[in-house]
Protein backbone atom coordinates (compact mmCIF):
# COMPACT_ATOMS: atom_id res chain seq x y z
CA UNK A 1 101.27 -30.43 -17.31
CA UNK A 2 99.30 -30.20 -14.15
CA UNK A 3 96.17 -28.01 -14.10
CA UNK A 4 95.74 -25.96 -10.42
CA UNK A 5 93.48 -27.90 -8.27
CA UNK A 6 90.52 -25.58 -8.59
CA UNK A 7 90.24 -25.89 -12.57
CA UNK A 8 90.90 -30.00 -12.22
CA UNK A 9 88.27 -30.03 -9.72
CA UNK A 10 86.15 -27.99 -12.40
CA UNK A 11 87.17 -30.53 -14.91
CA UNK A 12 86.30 -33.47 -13.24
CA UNK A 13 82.58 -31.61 -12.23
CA UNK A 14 82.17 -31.69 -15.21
CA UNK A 15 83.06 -35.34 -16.70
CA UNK A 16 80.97 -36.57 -13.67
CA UNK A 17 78.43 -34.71 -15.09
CA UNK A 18 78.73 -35.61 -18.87
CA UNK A 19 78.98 -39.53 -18.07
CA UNK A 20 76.18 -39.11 -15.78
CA UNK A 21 74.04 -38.24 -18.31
CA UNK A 22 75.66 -40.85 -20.91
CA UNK A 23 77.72 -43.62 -19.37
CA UNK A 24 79.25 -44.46 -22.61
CA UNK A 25 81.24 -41.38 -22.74
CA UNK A 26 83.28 -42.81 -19.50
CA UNK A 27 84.50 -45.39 -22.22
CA UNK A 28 85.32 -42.57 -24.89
CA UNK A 29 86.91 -40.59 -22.51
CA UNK A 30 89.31 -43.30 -21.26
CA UNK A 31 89.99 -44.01 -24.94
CA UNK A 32 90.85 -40.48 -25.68
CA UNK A 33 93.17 -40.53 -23.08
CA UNK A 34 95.09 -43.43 -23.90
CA UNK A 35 95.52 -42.00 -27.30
CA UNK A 36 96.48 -38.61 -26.51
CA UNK A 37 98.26 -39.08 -23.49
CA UNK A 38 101.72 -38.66 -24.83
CA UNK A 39 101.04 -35.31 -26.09
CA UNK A 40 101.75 -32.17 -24.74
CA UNK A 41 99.15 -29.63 -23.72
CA UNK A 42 99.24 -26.49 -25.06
CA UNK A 43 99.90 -23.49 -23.17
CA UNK A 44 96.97 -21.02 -22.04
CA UNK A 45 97.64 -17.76 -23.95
């Protein structure tokens, strides 16, 4: 699933952000996303 380009933009504002502030997280997020990259997203209610 593909998020509009405003709320990815949003998204990646924020990661920038987050592993700004703690480069490890960069690592942690790339892991994350390897694991869970297989799996579907859920739908916005």
């Amino acid at each position: 699933m593909r998020l509009p380009g405003r709320e990815q933009r949003a998204l990646d504002r924020i990661e920038q952000a987050l592993v700004a502030e703690d480069p490890r997280l960069g690592v942690r997020f790339a892991f994350f996303t390897m694991l869970t990259r297989h799996e579907a997203i859920p739908e916005a209610p």
